[in-house]
Protein backbone atom coordinates (compact mmCIF):
# COMPACT_ATOMS: atom_id res chain seq x y z
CA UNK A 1 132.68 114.79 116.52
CA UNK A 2 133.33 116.81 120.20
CA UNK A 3 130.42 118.05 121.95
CA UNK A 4 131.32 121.27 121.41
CA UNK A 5 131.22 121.01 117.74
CA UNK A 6 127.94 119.38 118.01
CA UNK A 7 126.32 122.11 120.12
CA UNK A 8 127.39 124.37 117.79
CA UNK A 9 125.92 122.82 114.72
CA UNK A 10 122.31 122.57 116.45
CA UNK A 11 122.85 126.14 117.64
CA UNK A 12 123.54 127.12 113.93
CA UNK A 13 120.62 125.40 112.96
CA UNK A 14 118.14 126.67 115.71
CA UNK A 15 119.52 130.41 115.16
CA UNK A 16 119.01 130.03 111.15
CA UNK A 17 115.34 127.99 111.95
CA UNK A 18 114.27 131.14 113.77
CA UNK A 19 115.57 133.59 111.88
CA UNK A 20 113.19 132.30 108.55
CA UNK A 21 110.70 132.20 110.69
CA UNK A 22 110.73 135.77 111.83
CA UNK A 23 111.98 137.30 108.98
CA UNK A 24 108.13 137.50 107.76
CA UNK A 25 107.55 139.18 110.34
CA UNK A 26 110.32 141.71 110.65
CA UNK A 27 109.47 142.45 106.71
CA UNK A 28 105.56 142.58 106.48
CA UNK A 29 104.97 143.83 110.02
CA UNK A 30 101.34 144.45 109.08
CA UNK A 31 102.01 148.65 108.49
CA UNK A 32 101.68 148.76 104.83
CA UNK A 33 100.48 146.28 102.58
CA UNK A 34 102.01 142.79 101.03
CA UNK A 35 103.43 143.26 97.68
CA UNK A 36 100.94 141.48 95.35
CA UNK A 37 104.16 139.56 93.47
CA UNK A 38 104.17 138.43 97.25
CA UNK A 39 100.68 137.32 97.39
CA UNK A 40 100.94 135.44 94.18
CA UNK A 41 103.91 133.60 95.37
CA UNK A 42 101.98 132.51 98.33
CA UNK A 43 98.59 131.37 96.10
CA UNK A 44 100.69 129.82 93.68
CA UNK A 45 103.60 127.82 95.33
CA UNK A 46 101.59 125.19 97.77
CA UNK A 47 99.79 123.87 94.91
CA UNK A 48 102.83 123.85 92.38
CA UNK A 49 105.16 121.92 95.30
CA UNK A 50 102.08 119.52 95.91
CA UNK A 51 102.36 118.27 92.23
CA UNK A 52 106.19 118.57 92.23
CA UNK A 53 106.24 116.09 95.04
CA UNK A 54 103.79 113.76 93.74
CA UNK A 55 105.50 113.62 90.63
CA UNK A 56 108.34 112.95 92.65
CA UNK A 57 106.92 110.03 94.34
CA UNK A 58 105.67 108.20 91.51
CA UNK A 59 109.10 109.03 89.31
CA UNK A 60 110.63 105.28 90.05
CA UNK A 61 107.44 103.51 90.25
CA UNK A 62 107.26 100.27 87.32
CA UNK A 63 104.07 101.04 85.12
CA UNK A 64 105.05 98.18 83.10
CA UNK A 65 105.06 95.55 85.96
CA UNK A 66 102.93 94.28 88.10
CA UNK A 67 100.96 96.13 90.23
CA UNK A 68 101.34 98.59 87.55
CA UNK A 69 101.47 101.71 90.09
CA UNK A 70 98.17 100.71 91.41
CA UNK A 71 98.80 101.34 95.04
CA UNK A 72 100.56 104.60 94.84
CA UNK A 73 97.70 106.03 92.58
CA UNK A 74 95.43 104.34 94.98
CA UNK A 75 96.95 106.16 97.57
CA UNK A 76 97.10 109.60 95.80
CA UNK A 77 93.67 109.15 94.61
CA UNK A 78 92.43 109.12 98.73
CA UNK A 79 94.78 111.76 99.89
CA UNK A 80 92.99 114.21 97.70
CA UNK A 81 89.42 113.13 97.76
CA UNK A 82 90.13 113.04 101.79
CA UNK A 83 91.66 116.75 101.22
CA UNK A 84 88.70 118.07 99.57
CA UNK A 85 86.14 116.56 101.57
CA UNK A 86 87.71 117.46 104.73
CA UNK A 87 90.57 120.49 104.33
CA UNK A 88 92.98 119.03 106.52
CA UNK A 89 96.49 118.23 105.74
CA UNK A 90 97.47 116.57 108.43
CA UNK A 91 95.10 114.07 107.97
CA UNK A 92 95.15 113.58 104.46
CA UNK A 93 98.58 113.12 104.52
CA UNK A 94 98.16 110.62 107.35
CA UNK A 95 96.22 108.71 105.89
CA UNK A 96 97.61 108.32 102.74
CA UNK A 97 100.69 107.11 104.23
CA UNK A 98 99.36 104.39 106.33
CA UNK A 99 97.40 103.41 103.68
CA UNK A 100 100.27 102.80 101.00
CA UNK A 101 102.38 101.55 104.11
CA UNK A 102 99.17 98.95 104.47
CA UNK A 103 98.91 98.23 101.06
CA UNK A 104 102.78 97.73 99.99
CA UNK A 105 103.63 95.39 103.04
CA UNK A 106 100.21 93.42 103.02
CA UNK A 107 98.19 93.42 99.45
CA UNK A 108 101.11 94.38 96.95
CA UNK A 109 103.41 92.06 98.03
């Protein structure tokens, strides 16, 4: 691949990485109010793409071997309970990771 070609691809991708994020913006510039099928999307879509990608993550897991899917509901089990306690998803995230990182490569061998 030239350098030109590959200046142009991240140019493509900066131009269309700004543009999503301003198009909120340019469309609900605060003047009149945010449709409400809007508003619904933006209750209801976090929580339903949280549960699509756990259900992703535990789609090739072996419930009928050993560990049984014991460390990745382990893991999902903290990531929430640390999520309610503390609202941050950053570090709920965090830690679930490094703990099923932990717990794959040192207990669930």
């Amino acid at each position: 691949m030239t350098f030109t070609r590959t200046l142009a691809m991240i140019a493509v991708a900066a131009i269309c990485t700004f543009a999503t994020r301003l198009a909120p913006f340019l469309l609900f510039n605060g003047k009149k109010p945010i449709p409400p099928i809007i508003r619904y999307l933006g209750e209801t879509l976090p929580p339903a793409v949280i549960a699509l990608l756990v259900v992703y993550c535990v789609k090739n897991v072996s419930w009928s071997a050993a560990p049984h899917g014991l460390p990745e509901l382990l893991c999902i089990a903290v990531t929430a309970l640390l999520h309610v306690w503390k609202r941050n998803n950053l570090l709920s995230i965090g830690v679930g990771t490094v703990l099923y990182m932990f717990l794959v490569q040192t207990v669930f061998l």
